[in-house]
Every structure is written in structure tokens, then in C-alpha cells.
Protein backbone atom coordinates (compact mmCIF):
# COMPACT_ATOMS: atom_id res chain seq x y z
CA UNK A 1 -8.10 -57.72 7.77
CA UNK A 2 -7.26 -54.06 7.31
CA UNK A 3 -6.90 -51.55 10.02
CA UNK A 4 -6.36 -47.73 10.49
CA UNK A 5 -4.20 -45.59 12.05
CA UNK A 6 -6.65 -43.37 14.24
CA UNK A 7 -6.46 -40.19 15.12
CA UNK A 8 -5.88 -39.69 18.75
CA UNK A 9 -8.32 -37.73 21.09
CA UNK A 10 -6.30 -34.74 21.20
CA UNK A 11 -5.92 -34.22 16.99
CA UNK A 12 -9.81 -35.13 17.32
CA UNK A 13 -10.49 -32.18 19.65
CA UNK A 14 -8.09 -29.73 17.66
CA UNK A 15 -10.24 -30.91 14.29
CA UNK A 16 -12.85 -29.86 16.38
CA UNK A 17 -11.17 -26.70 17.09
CA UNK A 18 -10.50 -25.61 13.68
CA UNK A 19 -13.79 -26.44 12.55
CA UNK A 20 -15.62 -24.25 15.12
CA UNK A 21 -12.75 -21.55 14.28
CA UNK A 22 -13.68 -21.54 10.73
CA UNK A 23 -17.24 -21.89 11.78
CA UNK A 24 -16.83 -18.36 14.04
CA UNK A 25 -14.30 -17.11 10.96
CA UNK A 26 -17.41 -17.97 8.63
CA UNK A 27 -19.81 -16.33 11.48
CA UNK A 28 -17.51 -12.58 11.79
CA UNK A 29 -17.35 -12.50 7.85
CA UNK A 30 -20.57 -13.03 7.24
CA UNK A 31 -21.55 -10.17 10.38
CA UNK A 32 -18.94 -7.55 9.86
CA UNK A 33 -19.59 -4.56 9.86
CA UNK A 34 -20.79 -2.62 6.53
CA UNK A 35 -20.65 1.30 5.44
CA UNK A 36 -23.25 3.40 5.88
CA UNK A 37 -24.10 3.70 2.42
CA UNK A 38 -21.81 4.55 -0.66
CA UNK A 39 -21.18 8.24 -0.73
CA UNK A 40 -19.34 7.52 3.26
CA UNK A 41 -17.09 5.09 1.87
CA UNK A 42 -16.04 6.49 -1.39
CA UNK A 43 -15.27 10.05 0.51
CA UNK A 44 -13.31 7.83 3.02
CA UNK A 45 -11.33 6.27 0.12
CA UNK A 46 -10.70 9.29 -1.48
CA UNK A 47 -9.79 10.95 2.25
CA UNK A 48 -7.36 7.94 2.65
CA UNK A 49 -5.86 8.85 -0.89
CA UNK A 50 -5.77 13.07 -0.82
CA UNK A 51 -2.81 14.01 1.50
CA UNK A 52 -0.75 16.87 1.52
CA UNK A 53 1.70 15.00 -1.36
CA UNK A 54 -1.18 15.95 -3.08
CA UNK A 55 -0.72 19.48 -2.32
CA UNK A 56 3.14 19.90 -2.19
CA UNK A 57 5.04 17.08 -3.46
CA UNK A 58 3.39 17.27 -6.81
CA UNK A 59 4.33 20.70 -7.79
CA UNK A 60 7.64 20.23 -6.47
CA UNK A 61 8.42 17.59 -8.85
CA UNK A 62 6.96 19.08 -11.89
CA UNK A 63 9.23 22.09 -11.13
CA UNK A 64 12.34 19.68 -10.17
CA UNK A 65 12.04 18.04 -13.31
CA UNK A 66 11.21 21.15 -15.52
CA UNK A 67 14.35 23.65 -16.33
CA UNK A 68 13.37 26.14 -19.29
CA UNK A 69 10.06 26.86 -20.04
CA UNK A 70 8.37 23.58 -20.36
CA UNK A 71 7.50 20.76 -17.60
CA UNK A 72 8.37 16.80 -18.53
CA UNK A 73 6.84 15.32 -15.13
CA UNK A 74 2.64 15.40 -16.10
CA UNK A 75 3.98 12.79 -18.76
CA UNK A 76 5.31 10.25 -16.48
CA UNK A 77 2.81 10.72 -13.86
CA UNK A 78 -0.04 9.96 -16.23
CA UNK A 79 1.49 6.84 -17.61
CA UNK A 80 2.10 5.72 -14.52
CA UNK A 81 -1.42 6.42 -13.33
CA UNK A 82 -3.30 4.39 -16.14
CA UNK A 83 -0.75 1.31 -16.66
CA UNK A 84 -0.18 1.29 -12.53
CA UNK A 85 -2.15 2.97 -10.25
CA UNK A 86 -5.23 2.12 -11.53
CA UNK A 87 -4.56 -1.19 -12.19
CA UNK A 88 -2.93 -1.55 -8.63
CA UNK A 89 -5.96 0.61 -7.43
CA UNK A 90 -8.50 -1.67 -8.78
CA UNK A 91 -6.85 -5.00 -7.59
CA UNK A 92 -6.31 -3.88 -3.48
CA UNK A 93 -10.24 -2.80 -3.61
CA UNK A 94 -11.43 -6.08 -5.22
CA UNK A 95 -9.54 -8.30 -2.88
CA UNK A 96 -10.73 -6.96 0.19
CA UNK A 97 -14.26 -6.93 -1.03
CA UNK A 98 -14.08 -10.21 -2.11
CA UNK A 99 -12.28 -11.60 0.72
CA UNK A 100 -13.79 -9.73 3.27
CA UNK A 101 -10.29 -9.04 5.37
CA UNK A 102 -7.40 -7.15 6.09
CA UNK A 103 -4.01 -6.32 4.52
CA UNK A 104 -2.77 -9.46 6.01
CA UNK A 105 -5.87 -12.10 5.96
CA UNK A 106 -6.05 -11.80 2.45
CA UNK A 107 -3.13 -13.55 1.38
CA UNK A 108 -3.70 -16.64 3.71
CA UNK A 109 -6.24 -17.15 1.32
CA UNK A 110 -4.84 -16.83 -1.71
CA UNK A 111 -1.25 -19.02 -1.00
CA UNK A 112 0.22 -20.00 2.39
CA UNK A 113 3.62 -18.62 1.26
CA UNK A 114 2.37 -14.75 1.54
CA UNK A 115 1.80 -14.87 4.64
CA UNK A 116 3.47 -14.33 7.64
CA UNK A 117 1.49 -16.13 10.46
CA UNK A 118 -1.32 -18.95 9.74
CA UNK A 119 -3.88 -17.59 12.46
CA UNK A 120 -6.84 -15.63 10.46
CA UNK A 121 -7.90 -12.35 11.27
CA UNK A 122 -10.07 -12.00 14.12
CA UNK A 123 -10.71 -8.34 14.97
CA UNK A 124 -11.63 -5.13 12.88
CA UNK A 125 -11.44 -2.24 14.72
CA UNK A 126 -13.83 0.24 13.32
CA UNK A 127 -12.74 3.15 15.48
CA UNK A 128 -10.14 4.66 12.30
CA UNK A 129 -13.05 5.26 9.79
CA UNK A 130 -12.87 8.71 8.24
CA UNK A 131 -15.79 9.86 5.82
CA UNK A 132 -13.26 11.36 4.08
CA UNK A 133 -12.26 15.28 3.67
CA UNK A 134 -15.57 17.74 2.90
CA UNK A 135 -12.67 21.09 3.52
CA UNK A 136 -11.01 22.11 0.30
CA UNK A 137 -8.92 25.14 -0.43
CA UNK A 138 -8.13 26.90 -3.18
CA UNK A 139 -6.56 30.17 -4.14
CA UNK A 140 -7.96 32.93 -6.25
CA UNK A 141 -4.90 34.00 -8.88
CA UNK A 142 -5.88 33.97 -12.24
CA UNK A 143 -5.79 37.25 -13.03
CA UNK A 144 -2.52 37.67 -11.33
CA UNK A 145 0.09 39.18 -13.89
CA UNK A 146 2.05 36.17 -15.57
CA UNK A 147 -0.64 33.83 -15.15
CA UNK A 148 -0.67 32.75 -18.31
CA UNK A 149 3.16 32.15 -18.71
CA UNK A 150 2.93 29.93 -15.53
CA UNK A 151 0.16 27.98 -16.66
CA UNK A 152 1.85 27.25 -20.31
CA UNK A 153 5.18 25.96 -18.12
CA UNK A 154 3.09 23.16 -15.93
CA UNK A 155 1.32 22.04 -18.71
CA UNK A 156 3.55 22.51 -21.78
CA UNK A 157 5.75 18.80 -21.80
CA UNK A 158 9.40 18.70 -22.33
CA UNK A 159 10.75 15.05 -23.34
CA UNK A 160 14.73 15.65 -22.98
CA UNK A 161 14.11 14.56 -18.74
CA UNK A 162 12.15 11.53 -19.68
CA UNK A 163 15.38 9.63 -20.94
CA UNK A 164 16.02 9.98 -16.31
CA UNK A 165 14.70 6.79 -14.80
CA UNK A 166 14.76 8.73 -12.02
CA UNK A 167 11.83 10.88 -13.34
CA UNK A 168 9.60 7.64 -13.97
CA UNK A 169 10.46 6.44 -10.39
CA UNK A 170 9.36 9.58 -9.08
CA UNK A 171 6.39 9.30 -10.69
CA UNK A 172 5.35 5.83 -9.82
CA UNK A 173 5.90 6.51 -6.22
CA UNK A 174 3.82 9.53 -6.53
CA UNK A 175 1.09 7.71 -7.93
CA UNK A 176 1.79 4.87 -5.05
CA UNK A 177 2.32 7.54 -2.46
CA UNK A 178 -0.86 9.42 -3.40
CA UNK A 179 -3.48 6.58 -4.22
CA UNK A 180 -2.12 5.06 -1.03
CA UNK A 181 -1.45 2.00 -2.70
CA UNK A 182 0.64 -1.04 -0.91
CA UNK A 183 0.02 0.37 2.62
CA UNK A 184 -3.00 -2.35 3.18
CA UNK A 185 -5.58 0.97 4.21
CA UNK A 186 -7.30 0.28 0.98
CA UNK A 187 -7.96 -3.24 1.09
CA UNK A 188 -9.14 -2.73 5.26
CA UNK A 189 -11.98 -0.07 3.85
CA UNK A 190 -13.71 -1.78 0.91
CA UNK A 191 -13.32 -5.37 2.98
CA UNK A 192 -16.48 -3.11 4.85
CA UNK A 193 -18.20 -3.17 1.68
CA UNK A 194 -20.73 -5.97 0.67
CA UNK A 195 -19.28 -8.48 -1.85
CA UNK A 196 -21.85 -7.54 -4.72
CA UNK A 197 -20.47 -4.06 -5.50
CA UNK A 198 -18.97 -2.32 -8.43
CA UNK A 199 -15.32 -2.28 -7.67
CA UNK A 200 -13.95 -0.93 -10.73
CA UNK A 201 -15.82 1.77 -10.60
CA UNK A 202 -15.12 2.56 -7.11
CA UNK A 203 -11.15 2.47 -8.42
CA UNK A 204 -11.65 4.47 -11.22
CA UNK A 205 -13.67 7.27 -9.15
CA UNK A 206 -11.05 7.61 -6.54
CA UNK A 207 -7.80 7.31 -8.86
CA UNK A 208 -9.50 9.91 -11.23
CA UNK A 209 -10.55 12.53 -8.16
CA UNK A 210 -6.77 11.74 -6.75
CA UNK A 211 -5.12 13.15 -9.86
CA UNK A 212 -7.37 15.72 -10.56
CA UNK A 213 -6.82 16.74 -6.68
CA UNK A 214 -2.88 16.97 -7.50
CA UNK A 215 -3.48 18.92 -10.71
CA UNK A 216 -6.09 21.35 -9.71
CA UNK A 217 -3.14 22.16 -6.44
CA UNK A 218 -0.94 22.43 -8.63
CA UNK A 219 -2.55 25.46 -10.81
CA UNK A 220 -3.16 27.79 -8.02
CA UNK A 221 0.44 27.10 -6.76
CA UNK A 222 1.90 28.01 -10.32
CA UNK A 223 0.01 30.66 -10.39
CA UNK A 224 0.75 32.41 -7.71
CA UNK A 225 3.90 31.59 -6.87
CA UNK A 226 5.46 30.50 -10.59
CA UNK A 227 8.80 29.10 -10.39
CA UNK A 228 9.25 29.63 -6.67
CA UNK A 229 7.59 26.16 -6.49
CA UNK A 230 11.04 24.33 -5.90
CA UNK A 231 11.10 24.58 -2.10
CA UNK A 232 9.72 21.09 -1.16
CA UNK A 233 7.66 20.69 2.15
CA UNK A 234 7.89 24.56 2.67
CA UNK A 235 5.88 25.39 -0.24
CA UNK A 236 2.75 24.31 1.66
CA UNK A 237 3.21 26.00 5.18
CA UNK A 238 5.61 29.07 3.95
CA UNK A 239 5.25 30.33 0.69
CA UNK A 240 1.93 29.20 0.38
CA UNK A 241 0.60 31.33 3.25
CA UNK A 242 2.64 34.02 2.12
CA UNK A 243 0.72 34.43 -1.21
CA UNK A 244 -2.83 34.08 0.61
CA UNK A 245 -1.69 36.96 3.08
CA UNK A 246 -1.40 39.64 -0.28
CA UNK A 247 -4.79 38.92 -1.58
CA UNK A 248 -7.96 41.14 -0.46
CA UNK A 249 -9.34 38.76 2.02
CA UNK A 250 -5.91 37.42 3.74
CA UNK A 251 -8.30 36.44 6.95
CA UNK A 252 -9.12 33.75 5.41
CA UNK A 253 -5.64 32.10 5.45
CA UNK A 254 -7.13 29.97 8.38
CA UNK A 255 -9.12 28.38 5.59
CA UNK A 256 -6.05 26.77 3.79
CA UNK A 257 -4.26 25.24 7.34
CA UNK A 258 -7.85 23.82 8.44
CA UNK A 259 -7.93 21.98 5.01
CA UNK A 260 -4.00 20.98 5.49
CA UNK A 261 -4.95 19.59 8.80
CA UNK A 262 -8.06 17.61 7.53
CA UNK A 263 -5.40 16.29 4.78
CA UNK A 264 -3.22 14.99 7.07
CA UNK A 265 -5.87 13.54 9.22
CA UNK A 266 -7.56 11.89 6.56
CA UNK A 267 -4.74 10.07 5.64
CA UNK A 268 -3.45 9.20 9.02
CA UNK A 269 -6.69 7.33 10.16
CA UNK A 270 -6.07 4.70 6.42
CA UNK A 271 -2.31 4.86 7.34
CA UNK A 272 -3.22 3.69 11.59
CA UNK A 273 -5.76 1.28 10.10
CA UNK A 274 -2.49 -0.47 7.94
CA UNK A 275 -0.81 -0.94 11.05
CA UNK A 276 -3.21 -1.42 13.41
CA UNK A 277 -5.16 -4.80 11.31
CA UNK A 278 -1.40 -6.53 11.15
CA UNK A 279 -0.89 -6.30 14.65
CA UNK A 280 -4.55 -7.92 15.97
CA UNK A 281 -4.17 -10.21 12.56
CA UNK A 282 -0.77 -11.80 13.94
CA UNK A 283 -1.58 -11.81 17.98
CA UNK A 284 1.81 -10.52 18.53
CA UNK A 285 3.14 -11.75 21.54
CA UNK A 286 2.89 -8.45 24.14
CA UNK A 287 -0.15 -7.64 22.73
CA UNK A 288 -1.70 -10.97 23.93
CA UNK A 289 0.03 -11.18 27.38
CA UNK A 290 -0.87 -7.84 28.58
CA UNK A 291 -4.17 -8.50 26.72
CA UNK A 292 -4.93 -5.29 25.24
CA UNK A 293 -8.15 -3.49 24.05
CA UNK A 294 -8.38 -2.33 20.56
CA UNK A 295 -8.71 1.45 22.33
CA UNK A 296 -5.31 0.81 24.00
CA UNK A 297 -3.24 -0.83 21.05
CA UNK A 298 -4.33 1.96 19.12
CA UNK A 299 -3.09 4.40 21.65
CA UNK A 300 0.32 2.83 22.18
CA UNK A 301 0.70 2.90 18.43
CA UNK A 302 0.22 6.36 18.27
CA UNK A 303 2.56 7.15 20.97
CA UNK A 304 4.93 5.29 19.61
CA UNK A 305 4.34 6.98 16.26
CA UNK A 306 4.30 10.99 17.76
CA UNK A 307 7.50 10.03 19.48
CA UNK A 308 9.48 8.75 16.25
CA UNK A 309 8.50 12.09 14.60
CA UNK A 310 9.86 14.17 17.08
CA UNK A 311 12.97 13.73 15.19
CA UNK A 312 11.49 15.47 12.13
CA UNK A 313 11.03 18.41 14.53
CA UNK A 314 14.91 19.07 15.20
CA UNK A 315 16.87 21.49 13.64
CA UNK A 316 18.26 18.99 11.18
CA UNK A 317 13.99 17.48 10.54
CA UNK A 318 13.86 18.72 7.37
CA UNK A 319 16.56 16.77 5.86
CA UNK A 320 15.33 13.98 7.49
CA UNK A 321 11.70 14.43 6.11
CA UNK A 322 13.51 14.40 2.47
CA UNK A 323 14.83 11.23 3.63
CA UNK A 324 12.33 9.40 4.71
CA UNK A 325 10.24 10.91 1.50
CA UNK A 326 13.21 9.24 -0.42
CA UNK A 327 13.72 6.20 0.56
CA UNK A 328 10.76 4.86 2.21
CA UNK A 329 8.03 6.34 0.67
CA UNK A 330 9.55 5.14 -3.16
CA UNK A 331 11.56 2.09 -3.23
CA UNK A 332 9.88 0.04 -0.70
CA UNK A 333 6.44 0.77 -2.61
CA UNK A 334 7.42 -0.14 -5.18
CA UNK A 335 8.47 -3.80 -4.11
CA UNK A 336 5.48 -3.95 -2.35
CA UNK A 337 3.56 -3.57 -5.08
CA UNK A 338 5.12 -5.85 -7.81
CA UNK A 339 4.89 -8.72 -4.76
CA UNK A 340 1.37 -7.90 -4.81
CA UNK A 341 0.88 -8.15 -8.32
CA UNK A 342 3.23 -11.12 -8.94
CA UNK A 343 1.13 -12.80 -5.77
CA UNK A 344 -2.41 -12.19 -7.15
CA UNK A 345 -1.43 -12.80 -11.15
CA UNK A 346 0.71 -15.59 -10.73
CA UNK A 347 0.29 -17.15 -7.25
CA UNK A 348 -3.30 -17.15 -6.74
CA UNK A 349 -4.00 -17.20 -10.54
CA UNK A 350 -5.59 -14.56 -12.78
CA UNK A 351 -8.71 -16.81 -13.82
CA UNK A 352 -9.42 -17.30 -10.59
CA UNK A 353 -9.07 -13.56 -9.62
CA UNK A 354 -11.38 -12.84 -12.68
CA UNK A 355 -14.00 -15.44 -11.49
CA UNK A 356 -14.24 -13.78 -8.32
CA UNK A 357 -14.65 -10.20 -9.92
CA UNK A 358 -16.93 -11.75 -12.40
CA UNK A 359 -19.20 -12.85 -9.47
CA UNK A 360 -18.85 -9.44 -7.52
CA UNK A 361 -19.38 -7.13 -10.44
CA UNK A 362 -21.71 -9.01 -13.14
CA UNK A 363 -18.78 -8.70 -15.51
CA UNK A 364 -15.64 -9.92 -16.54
CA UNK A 365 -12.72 -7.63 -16.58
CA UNK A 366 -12.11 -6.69 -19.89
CA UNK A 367 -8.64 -6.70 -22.04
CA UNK A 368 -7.44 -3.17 -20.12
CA UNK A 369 -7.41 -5.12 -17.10
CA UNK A 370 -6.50 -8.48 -18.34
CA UNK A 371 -2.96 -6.39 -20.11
CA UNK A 372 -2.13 -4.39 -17.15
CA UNK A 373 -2.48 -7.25 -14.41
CA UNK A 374 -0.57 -9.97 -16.57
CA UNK A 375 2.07 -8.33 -18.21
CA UNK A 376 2.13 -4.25 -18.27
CA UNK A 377 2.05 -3.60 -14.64
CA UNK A 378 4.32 -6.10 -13.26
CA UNK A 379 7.20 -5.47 -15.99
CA UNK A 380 7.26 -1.40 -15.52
CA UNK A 381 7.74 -1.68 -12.09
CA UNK A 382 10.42 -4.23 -12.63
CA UNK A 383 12.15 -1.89 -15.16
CA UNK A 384 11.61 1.22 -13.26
CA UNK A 385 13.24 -0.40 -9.97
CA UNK A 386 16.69 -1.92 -11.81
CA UNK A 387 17.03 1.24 -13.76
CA UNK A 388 16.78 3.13 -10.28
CA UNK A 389 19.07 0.55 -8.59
CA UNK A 390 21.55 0.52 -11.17
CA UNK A 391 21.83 4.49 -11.23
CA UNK A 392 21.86 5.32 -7.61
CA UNK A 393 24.63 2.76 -7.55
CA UNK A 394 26.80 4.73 -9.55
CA UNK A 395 27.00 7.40 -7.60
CA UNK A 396 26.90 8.57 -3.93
CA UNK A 397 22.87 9.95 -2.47
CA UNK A 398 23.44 13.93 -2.44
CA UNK A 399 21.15 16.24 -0.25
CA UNK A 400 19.85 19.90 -1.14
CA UNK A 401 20.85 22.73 1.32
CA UNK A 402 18.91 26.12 1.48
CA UNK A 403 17.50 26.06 -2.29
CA UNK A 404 16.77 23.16 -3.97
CA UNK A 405 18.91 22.29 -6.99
CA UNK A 406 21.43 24.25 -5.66
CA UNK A 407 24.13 23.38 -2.72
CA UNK A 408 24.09 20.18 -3.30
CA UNK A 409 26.41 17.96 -0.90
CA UNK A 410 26.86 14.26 0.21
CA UNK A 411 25.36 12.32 2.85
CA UNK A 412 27.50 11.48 5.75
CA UNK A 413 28.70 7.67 5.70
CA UNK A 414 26.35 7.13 8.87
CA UNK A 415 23.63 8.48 6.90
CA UNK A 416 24.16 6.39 3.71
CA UNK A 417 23.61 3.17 5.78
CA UNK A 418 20.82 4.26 7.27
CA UNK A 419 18.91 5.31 3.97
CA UNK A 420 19.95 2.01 2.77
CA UNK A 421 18.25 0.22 5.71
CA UNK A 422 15.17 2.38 5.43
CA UNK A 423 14.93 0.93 1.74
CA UNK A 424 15.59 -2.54 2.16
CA UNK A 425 13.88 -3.61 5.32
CA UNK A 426 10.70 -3.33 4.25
CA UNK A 427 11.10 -5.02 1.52
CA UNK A 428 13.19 -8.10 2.91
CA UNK A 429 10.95 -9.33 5.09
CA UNK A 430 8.54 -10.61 2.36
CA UNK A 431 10.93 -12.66 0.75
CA UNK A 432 12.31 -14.27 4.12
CA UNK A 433 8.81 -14.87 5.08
CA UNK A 434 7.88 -16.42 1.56
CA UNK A 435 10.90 -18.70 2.24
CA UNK A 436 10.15 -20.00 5.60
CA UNK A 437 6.90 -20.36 4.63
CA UNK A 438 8.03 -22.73 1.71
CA UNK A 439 10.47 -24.67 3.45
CA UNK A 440 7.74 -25.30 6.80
CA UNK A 441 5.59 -26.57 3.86
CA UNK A 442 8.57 -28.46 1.85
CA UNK A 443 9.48 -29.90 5.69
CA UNK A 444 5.74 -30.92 6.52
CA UNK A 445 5.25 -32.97 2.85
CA UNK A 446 8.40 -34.58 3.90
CA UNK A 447 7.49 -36.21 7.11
CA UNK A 448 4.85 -37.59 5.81
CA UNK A 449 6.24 -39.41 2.66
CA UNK A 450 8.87 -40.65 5.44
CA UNK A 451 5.93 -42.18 7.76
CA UNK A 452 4.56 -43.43 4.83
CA UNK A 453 7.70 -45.44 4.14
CA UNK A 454 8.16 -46.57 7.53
CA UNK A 455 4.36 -47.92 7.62
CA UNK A 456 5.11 -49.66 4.50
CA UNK A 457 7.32 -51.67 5.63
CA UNK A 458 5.27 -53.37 7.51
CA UNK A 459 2.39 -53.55 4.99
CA UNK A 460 2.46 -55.12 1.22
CA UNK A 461 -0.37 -52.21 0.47
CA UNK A 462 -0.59 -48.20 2.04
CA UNK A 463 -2.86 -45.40 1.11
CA UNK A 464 -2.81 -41.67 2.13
CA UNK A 465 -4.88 -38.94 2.39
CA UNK A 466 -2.39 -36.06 1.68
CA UNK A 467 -4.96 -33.72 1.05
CA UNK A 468 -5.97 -34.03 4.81
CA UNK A 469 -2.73 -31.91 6.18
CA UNK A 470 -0.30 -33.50 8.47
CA UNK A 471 -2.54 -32.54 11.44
CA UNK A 472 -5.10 -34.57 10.17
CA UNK A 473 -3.34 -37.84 8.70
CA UNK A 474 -5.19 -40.83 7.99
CA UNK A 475 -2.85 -44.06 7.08
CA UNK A 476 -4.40 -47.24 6.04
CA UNK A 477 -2.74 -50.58 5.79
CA UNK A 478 -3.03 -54.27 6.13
CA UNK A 479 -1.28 -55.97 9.42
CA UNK A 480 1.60 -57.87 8.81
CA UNK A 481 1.19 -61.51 9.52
């Protein structure tokens, strides 16, 4: 005579829990909210990825890294668009389609161990959609004297720089930076699309408009302004302005600070919804006690957010604006990103990943793809970071005063440690997760191989279900006599 080992009323009624939970998870999914139509969310996309880097930071370093007559960083930043931004670009917009959830949902799905909390995703706050910029400056200078020297410097390549590591970082971050890859805005927006779309081609449209944005600002700012271009974040809201004021029609400077502000906008509303879908994903703790409304969560988080840049509007914000440019907006994305990759390629598997393309799109990916996701992507990254690390190692982080490449001095001690921080905290927090997600797991199969032993011991025969979790353990044997 054989008997079981029940469960007892209360597993039965969490069972019955988590089935109505997936039920309602099935039930949101399957009703959540879709875009207008396609035009909204590709402009939205492409709003996300156009920011003022596009406008500034992209001239900057193709005058940083020029010296001479000829320009080396247009190399670098084109490599790393096709064999990583794209690529990248292609994989954050296919996942949330396909998986129909935020920046944080999505890898609960995919493996347990890239994920911070086990509860799935149960509000999507529509309230940070953008249609995306339709306000676009540009400045008439081509038939300024020198035009044509200016134009043969930003687009005439110079390979000595290219041997710098720091050069190819710069331009992977850019790319990162400007697509607005590994900030989780991306996969929020197409996760709003309906699962039967063209994906690739919604990548390929908004990587190729990105670029072309950067180039097409970076033309009229050669133009006019030539080599003056190495002046960083002023070169947008000083020098800028003061070429529009000498033209004919200098009322019309308003024009160029409207489409700055709808930049910046634009981009904040992707960067908010990154933020915002962790925070409801993981019911963090005060967020659940004081029980607040999507409205007020997104308040507080911009609060808190204006009152940490009030620092970048002291005397000394500039220099801290070229560090947070440095060090978080390049190292940490590019961590983020190979975890991605590694997580989706190697974790979740890239058959699957193709299946579920395969089904979306009508096709399979083809060999571009297939290279860049396996093996392409994931080792440049790799390379680019231990070349960086193993450079800036050597020698102590340096700061620009007045004129760039020029007055060069050290950061403070204080200072060092805190650029260090800003580089590594980001970062750290996946792998610790990924560990303690492991070792919970590791923990869990062992408890139940020991209460297997113990109930043999009583038995001369024992099955179990592992595949049931330990929540839901069934153990069968035959009484002892």
C-alpha cells in the first residue's frame, strides 16, 4: 500500500495563487496597451535615441581625436555602429516585443539568475510616451569662407589615433549613449508593440536616422565654427548661438534652443520610463507601504532627479558634467551591455531567441545577425573594456581647465574614488544579484535531495517530482512495515 505526502491547505491555496497570478499576468499581457499606429512609435524611438550627445558630444570627439588636418573618430564610430549598436539595437527591441515587458520582466523569463526579484511586472505606466521630436534645427553655412577646408577635416580619416583604445571606447559609448542602448527605455516602448511586427527593421530605421542625426550636426557645426569645436557641452549653448546671431536672420536663434529643449525632453521621458518600470516591477518596499500612484512615484522620482542635478549647476558643474559623461555614461554601458548579450546568447540560448524572432518576423535572422550576437559583439566589448581598464590603470584620471586639450591637471584623491564608484556600482550589482540568485537556487535543489533522503529511509522505493519546485513537492513512497 503506497501513500503520498500531500500538500497541505495552505501550499494548495498559494498553487491557487500563482495560478490566478499567471492567469491575470496572462490577462495584462494579452490587454496592454498598444501604439497608435507605427509612424507614433518609431518617432518615439527615434525621440528616445536623438539627444543633445547627438548634437554636441559628437563633434567634440571627432575634433578631440583629430590633430592636423584629418579626423580618425567617423572610423570607430561606424564600426562600432554596425558590429554593436545595431546588433544591440535589434536584440533590446525584439525582446520586449516578444516578451511583452519591461527592462526588468524580461529576464525572469529568460533565466531566474538575471533577475533581481521573482515577482513579475504588474504595472505600465503609459504617462512617459513621447511621439518623438517633429523640431529640427539646422544652420545655413555653406557658403561661409573655409567651408570646404572644414568639411575635408570631419570627413577626411586619420588612422595614427586608432592604435588609442581609448578612441574605440569613446566610440562604443557614443553609439550606446546615443541609441540609448542598456538603459531598458527601448525594450519598455516596443513591449507596446504587437508581437507580429518587423523588428529588424524597426532597429535598422532608428540606428540609421540616429547616426545620420549625429553626422548631419556635425556639418553645420564644422562649418561654422571649424576647429573651435573642442569646447565640450558649451559648443551647443555658447558658441553655437554665437554663430546663429551673425547670420541675416539671427531672430531665429529661438529656433535652435526650442529644438535643444525638445532633445532633451525626448530623451528624458525613455530615460524616466527606465527607472520608473524597475521600481513598480520590484514593489520596493516604501513604495508599497505608503501605497503610491503611478502619478506620484513618478513625481518623487523627478524630484529626486532635479535635486541631484543641482550640483551640475555650481560653479564647479561643469567638471562634474565631464564626470559623470566619463564615467557613467561609458564604462557602466558597456558592462551592461555585454551582460545583456552574454544573457540572451548564452543564457537563454540563441536558437531559442531565433525561434522567437522567426515567429514575430516571418524570418529567420540571417548570418549578420547570427555573427554579431554569437561571437562579434560580445568579444569587442570585452576587448574594448580590458584595453580601457588596463590603460586608465596606468595612469592617474586628468581633467581639462578653460580649453580643452590644454591645462590639463589631476583629479583630487576625493574625486578619484568617487569616479571609481560612479563606474563600478552599476555594474556590481548584476553580478551579486546573479550570485544570490544561484546560490537561493543551488540552496532550494538541496533541501530537497536532503528530504528525499530522509523519506527514504523509511521507504525501500521514493519518487520525486523535481520539476514541480520546492513549493509544490510531491513525495511518494511505500509505508514501512
Amino acid at each position: 500500500m503506497r501513500t503520498c505526502l500531500k500538500r497541505t491547505k495552505k501550499e494548495k491555496k498559494s498553487q491557487m495563487f500563482d495560478m490566478e497570478a499567471e492567469s491575470d499576468e496572462q490577462k495584462e499581457i494579452t490587454q496592454r496597451p498598444k501604439w497608435d499606429n507605427k509612424i507614433q512609435y518609431l518617432l518615439t524611438c527615434i525621440g528616445f535615441a536623438v539627444g543633445l550627445g547627438n548634437v554636441w558630444r559628437v563633434p567634440y570627439l571627432c575634433q578631440s581625436y583629430g590633430g592636423g588636418k584629418q579626423n580618425s573618430f567617423l572610423i570607430p564610430y561606424v564600426i562600432a555602429l554596425v558590429f554593436e549598436g545595431l546588433p544591440l539595437l535589434h536584440m533590446e527591441l525584439a525582446i520586449g516585443q516578444w516578451l511583452r515587458m519591461g527592462s526588468v520582466g524580461v529576464w525572469s523569463v529568460q533565466s531566474p539568475h538575471i533577475r533581481e526579484s521573482p515577482l513579475p511586472w504588474r504595472d505600465c505606466p503609459t504617462s512617459g510616451s513621447l511621439q518623438g521630436i517633429e523640431t529640427i534645427g539646422s544652420p545655413i553655412a555653406l557658403t561661409l569662407p573655409g567651408t570646404s577646408d572644414d568639411l575635408i577635416y570631419l570627413f577626411t580619416p586619420n588612422w595614427e589615433p586608432l592604435k588609442n583604445p581609448k578612441v574605440w571606447l569613446d566610440a562604443a559609448t557614443q553609439i550606446f549613449f546615443s541609441l540609448s542602448l542598456a538603459f531598458g527605455g527601448l525594450i519598455a516602448f516596443s513591449s507596446y508593440n504587437p508581437q507580429k511586427n518587423n523588428c529588424e527593421r524597426d532597429a535598422l530605421i532608428v540606428g540609421c536616422v540616429n547616426s545620420f542625426t549625429s553626422i548631419y550636426a556635425s556639418v553645420p557645426i564644422f562649418v561654422i565654427l571649424g576647429f573651435k569645436s573642442a569646447s565640450g557641452t558649451g559648443l551647443a549653448f555658447i558658441l553655437f548661438t554665437e554663430a546663429v546671431i551673425e547670420m541675416s536672420a539671427s531672430q531665429v536663434w529661438v529656433l535652435f534652443f526650442v529644438m535643444l529643449f525638445c532633445l532633451g525632453l525626448s530623451s528624458m521621458f525613455g530615460n524616466l520610463e527606465g527607472v520608473l518600470t524597475p521600481l513598480l516591477d520590484l514593489h520596493i518596499f516604501i513604495v508599497t507601504c505608503l501605497m503610491m500612484s503611478d502619478i506620484l512615484l513618478t513625481g518623487l522620482i523627478c524630484l529626486i532627479s532635479f535635486a541631484v542635478a543641482l550640483i551640475f549647476t555650481l560653479g564647479s558643474g561643469n567638471y562634474w558634467l565631464e564626470i559623470f559623461n566619463s564615467y557613467v555614461g561609458s564604462v557602466p554601458l558597456l558592462n551592461i551591455a555585454f551582460f545583456e548579450i552574454i544573457a540572451v546568447a548564452f543564457i537563454f540560448g540563441i536558437n531559442r531567441f531565433n525561434d522567437n524572432i522567426e515567429w514575430m518576423t516571418g524570418r529567420r535572422p540571417n548570418i549578420y545577425w547570427q555573427a554579431m550576437w554569437r561571437f562579434i559583439s560580445p568579444f569587442m566589448l570585452l576587448v574594448v573594456f580590458v584595453a580601457y581598464v588596463v590603460i586608465e590603470a596606468e595612469k592617474q584620471p586628468t581633467y581639462n581647465v578653460h580649453f580643452p586639450l590644454a591645462d590639463v591637471l589631476h583629479y583630487p584623491e576625493w574625486v578619484f574614488v568617487i569616479c571609481v564608484l560612479l563606474s563600478i556600482l552599476p555594474v556590481v550589482s548584476i553580478s551579486l544579484v546573479a550570485f544570490y540568485k544561484f546560490m537561493y537556487a543551488q540552496q532550494s535543489h538541496t533541501h530537497m535531495k536532503i528530504l528525499t533522503c530522509n523519506i527514504a529511509r523509511y521507504s525501500d522505493k521514493s519518487s520525486v517530482d523535481f520539476n514541480l519546485g520546492p513549493g509544490n513537492l510531491l513525495v511518494s513512497y511505500p509505508t514501512r512495515r
